[in-house]
N, C-alpha and C. Protein backbone atom coordinates (compact mmCIF):
# COMPACT_ATOMS: atom_id res chain seq x y z
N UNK A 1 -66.77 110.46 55.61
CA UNK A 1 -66.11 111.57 54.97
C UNK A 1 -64.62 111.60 55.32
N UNK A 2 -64.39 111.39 56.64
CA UNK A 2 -63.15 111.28 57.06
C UNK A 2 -62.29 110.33 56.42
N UNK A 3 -62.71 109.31 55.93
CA UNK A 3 -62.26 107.89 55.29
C UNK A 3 -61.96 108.47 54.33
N UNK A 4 -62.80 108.95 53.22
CA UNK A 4 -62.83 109.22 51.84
C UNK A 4 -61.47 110.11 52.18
N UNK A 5 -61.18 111.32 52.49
CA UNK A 5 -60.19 112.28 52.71
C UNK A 5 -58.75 111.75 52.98
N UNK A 6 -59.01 110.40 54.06
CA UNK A 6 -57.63 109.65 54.28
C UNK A 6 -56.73 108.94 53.51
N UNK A 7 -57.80 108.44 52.29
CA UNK A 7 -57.63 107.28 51.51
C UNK A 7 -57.15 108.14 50.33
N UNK A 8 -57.56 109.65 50.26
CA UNK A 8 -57.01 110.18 49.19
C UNK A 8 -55.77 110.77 49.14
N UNK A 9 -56.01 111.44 50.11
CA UNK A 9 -54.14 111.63 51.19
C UNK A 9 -52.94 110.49 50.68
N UNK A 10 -53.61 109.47 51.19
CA UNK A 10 -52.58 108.06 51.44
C UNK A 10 -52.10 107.78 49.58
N UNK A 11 -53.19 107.46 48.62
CA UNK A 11 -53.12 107.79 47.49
C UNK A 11 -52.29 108.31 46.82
N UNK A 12 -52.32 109.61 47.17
CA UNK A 12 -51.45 110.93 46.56
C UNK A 12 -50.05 110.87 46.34
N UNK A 13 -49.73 110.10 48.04
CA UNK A 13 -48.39 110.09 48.70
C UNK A 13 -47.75 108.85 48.01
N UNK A 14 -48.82 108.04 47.84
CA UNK A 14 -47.98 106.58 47.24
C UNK A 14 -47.70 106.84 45.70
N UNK A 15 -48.32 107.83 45.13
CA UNK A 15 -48.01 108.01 43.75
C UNK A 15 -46.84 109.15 43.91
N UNK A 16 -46.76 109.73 44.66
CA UNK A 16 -45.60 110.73 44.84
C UNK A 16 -44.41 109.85 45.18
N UNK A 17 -44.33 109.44 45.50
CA UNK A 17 -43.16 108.05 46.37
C UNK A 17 -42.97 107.22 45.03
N UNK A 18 -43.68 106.77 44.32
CA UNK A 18 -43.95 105.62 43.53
C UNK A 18 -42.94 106.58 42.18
N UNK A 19 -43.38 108.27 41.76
CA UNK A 19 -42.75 108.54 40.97
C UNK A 19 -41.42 109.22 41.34
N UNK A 20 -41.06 109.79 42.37
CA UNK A 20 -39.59 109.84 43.27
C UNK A 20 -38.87 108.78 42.93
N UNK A 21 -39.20 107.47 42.86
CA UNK A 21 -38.22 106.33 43.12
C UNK A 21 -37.85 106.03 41.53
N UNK A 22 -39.26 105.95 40.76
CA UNK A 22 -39.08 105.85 39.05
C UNK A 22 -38.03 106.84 38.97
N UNK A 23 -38.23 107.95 39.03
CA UNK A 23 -37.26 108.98 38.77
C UNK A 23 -35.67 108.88 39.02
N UNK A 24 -35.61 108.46 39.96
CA UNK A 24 -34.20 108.63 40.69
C UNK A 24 -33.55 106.85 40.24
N UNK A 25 -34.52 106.15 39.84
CA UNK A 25 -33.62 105.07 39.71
C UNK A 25 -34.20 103.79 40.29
N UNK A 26 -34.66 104.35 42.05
CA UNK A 26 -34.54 103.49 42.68
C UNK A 26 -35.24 102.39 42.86
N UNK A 27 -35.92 102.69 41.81
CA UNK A 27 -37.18 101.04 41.74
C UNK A 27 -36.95 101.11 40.08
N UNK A 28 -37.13 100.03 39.24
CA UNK A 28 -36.96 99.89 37.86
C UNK A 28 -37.80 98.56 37.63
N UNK A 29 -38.91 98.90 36.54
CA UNK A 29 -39.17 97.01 36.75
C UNK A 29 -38.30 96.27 36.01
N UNK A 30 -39.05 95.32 36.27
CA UNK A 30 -38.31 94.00 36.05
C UNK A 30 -37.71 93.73 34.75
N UNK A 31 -36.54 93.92 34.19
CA UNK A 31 -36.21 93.28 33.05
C UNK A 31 -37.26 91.95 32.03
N UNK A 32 -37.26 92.53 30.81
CA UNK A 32 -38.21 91.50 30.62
C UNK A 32 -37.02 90.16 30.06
N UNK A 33 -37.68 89.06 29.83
CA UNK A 33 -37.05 87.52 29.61
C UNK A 33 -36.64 87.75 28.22
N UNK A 34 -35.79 87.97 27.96
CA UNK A 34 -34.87 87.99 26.55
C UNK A 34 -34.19 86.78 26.56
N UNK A 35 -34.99 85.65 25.80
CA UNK A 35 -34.18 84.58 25.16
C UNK A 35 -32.91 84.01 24.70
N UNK A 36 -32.67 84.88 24.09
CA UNK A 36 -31.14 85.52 23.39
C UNK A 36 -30.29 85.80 24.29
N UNK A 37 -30.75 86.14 25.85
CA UNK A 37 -29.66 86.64 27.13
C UNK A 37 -28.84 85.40 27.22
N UNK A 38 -27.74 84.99 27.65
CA UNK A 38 -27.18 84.00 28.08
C UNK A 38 -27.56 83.81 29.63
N UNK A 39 -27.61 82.74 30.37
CA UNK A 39 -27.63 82.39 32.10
C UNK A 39 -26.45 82.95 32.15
N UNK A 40 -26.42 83.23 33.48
CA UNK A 40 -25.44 83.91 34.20
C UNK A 40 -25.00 82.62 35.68
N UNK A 41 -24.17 82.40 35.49
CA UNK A 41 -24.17 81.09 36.57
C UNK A 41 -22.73 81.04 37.15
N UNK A 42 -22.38 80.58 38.46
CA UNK A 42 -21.27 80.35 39.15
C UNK A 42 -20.61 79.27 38.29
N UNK A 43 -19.32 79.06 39.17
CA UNK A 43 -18.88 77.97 38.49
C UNK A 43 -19.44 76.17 39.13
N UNK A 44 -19.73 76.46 40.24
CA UNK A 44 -19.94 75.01 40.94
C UNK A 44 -21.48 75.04 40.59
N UNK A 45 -22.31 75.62 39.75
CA UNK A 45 -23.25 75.32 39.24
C UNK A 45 -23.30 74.56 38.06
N UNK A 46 -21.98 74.51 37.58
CA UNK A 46 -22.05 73.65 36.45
C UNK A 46 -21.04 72.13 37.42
N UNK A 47 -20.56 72.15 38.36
CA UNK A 47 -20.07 70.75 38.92
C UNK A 47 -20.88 69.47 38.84
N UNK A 48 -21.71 69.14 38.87
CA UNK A 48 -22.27 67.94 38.76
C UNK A 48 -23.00 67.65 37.49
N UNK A 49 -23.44 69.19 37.05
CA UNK A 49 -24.29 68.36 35.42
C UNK A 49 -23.79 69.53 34.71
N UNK A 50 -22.44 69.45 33.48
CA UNK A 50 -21.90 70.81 32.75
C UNK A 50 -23.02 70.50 31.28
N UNK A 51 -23.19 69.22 31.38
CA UNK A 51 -23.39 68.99 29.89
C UNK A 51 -25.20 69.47 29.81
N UNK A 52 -25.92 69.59 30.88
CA UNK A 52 -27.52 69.98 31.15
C UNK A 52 -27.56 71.82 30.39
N UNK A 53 -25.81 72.27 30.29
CA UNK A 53 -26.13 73.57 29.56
C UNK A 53 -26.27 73.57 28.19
N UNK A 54 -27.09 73.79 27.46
CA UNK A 54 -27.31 73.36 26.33
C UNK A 54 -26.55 74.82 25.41
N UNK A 55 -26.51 75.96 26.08
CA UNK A 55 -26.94 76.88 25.00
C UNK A 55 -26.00 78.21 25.45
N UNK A 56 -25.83 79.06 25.01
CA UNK A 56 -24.32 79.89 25.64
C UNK A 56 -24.97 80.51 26.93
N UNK A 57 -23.94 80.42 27.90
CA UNK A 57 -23.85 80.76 29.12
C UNK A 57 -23.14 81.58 29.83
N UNK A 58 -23.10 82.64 30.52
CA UNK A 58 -22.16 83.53 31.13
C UNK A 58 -21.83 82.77 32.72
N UNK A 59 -20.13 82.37 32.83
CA UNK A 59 -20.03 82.17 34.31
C UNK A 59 -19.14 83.28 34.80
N UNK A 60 -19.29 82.86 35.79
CA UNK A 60 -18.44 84.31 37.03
C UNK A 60 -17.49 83.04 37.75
N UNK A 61 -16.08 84.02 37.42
CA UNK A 61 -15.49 83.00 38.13
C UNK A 61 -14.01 83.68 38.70
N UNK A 62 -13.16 83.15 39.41
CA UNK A 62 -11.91 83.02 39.93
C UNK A 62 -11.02 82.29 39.10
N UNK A 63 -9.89 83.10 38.28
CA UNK A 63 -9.11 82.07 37.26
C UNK A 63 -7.92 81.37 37.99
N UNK A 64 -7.76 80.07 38.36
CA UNK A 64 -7.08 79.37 39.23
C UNK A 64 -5.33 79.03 39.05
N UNK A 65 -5.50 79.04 37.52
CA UNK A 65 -4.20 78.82 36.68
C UNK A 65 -4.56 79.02 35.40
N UNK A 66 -3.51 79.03 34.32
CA UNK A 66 -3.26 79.05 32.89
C UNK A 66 -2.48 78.39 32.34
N UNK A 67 -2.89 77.66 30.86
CA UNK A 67 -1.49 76.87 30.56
C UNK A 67 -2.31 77.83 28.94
N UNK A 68 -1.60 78.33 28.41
CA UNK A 68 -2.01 79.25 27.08
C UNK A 68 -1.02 78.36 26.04
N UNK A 69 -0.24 77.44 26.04
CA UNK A 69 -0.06 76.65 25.19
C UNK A 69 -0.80 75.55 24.31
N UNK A 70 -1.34 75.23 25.62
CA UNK A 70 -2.61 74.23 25.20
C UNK A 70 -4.07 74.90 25.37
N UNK A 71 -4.09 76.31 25.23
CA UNK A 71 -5.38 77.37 25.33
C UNK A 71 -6.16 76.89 26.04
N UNK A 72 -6.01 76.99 27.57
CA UNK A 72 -6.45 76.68 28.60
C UNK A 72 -6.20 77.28 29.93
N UNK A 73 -7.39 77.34 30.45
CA UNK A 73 -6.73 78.20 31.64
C UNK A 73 -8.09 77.82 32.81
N UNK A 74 -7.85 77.23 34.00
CA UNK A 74 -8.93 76.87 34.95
C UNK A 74 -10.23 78.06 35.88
N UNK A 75 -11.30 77.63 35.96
CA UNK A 75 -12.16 78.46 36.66
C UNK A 75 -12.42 78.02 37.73
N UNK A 76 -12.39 79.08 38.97
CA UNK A 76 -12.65 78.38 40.43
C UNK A 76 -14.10 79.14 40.65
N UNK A 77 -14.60 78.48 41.69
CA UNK A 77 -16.13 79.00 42.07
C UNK A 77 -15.95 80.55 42.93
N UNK A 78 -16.05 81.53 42.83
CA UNK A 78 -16.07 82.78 43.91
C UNK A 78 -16.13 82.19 45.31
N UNK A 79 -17.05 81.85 45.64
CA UNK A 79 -17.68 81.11 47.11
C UNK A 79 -15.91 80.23 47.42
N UNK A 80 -15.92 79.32 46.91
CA UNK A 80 -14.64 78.43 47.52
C UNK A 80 -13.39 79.40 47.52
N UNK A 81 -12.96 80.18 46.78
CA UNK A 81 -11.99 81.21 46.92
C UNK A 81 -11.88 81.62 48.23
N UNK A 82 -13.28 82.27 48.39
CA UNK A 82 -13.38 82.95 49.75
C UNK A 82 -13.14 81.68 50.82
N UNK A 83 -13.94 80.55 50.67
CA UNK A 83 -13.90 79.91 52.16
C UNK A 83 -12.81 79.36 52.33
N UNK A 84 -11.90 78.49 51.29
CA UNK A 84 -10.38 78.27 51.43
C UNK A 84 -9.35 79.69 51.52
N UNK A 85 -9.79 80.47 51.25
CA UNK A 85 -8.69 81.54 51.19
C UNK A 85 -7.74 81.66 49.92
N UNK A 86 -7.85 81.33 49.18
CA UNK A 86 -6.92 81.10 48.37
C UNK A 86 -7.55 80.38 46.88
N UNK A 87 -6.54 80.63 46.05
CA UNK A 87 -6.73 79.60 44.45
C UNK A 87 -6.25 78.17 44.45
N UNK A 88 -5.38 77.74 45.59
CA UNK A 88 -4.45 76.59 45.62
C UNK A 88 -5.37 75.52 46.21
N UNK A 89 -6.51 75.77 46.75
CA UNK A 89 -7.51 74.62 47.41
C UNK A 89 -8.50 73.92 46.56
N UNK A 90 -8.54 74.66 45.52
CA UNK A 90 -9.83 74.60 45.19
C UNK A 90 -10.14 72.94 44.72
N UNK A 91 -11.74 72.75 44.48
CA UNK A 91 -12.07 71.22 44.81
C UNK A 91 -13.00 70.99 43.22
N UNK A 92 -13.20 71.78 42.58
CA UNK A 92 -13.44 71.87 41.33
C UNK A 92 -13.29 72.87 40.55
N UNK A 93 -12.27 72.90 39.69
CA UNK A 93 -11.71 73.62 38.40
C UNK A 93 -12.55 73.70 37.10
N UNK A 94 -13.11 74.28 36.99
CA UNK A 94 -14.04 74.28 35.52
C UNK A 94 -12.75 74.81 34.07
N UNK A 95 -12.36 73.42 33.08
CA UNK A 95 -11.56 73.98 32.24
C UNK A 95 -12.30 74.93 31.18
N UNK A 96 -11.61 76.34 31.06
CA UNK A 96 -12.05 77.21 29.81
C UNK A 96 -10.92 77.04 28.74
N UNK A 97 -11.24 76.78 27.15
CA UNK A 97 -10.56 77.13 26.20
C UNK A 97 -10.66 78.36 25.93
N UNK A 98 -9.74 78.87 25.58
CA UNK A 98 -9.77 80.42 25.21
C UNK A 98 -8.60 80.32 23.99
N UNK A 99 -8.65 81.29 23.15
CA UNK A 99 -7.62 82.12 22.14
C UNK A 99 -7.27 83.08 22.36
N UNK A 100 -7.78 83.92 23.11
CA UNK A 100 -7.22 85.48 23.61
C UNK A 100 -6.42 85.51 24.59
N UNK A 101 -6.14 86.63 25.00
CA UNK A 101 -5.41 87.04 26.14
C UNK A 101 -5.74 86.37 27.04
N UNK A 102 -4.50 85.63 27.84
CA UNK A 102 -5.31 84.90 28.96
C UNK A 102 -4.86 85.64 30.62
N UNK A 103 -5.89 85.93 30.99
CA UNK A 103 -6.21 86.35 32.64
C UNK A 103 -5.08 85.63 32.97
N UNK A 104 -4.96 86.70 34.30
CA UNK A 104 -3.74 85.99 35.21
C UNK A 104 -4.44 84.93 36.58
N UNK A 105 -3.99 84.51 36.81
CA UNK A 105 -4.49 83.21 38.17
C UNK A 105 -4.85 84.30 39.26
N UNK A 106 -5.81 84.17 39.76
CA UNK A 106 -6.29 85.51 41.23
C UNK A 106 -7.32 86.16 40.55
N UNK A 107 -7.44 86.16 38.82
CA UNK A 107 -8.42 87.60 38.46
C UNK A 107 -9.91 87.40 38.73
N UNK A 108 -10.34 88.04 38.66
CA UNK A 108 -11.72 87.95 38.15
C UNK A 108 -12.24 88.04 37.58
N UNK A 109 -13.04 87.01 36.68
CA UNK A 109 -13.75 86.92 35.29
C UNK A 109 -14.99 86.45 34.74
N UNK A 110 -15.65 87.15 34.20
CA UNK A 110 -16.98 86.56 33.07
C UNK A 110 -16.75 85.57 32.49
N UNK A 111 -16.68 85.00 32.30
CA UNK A 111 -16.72 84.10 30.66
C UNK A 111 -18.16 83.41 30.13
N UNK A 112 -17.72 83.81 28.60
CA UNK A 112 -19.19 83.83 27.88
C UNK A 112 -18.85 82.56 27.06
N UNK A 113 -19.39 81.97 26.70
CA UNK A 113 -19.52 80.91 26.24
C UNK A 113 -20.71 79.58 26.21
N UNK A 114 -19.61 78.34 25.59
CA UNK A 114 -20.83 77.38 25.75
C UNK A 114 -20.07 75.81 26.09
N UNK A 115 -20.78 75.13 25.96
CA UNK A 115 -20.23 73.78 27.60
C UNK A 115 -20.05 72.48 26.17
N UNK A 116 -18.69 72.11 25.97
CA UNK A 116 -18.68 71.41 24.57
C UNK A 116 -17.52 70.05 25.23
N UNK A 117 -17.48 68.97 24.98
CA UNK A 117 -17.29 67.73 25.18
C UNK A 117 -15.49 67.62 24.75
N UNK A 118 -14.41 67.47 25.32
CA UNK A 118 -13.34 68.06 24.86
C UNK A 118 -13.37 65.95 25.05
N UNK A 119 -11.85 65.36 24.50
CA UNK A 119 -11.47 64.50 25.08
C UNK A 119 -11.33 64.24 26.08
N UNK A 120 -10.72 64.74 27.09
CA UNK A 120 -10.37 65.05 28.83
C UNK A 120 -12.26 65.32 29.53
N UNK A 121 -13.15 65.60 29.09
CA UNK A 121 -14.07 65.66 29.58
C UNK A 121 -14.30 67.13 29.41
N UNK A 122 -16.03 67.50 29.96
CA UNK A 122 -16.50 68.77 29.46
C UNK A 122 -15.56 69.98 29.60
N UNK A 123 -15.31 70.64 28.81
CA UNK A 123 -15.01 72.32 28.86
C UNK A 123 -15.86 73.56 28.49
N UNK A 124 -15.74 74.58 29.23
CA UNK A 124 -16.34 75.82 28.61
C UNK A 124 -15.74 76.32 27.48
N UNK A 125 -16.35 76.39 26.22
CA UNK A 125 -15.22 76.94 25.08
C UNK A 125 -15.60 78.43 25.22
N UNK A 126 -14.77 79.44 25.49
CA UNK A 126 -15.30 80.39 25.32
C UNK A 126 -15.41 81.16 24.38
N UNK A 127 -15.76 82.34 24.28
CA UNK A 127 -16.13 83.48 22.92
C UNK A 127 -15.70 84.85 23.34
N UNK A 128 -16.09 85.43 24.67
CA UNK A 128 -15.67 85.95 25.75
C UNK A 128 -15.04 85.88 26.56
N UNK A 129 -13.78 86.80 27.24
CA UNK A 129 -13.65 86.66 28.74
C UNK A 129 -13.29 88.02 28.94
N UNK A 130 -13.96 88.57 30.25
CA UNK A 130 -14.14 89.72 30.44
C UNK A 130 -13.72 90.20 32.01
N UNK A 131 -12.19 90.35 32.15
CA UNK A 131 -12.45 90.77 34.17
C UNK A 131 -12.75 91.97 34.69
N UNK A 132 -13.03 91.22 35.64
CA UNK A 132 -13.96 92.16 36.67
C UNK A 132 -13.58 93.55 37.26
């Protein structure tokens, strides 16, 4: 009897807890898999294989420089920013084409896009760029 009484107690409390947290936010499930989402990826995730992205992609990145003449402007990885200190170290530059406004070198940025075969070798062409 004592069992039965504990187990209903314990019960009660986990559904009270369970709808506190729904409520307030603090638990949400899981996003479901939307196809259509783009990956969300660093930039040194695309360093060794850019061309394995087949399909539009969101990166997060550190803009290193700009040359907006030739609609271009470089992406550094977050992570290497931090461990060199700086934009001037960096050990792989991911080139973005862009037409818009181009970010200043230091910002922080999204870019949405997709991974397309330039002469000079792969670039992100983008569609997006969005800072942080």
């Amino acid at each position: 009897m004592k069992w039965a009484v504990f187990m209903s107690l314990a019960g009660a409390l986990a559904l009270v807890a369970l709808s506190f947290s729904w409520r307030t936010g603090a638990w949400k499930p899981a996003p479901s898999a939307d196809p259509a989402a783009p990956l969300v990826l660093m930039v040194d995730d695309l360093h060794d294989r850019p061309s394995h992205f087949t399909g539009e992609i969101e990166v997060l990145g550190i803009v290193g420089g700009n040359e907006p003449g030739q609609q271009l402007f470089g992406l550094i990885d977050r992570r290497e920013v931090a461990e060199c200190g700086g934009i001037a170290c960096a050990r792989f530059v991911l080139p973005v084409k862009w037409e818009g406004k181009f970010p200043e070198p230091g910002d922080a940025v999204v870019v949405r896009g997709r991974i397309r075969e330039t002469g000079e070798g792969p670039a992100l062409v983008a569609s997006e760029v969005v800072r942080q």
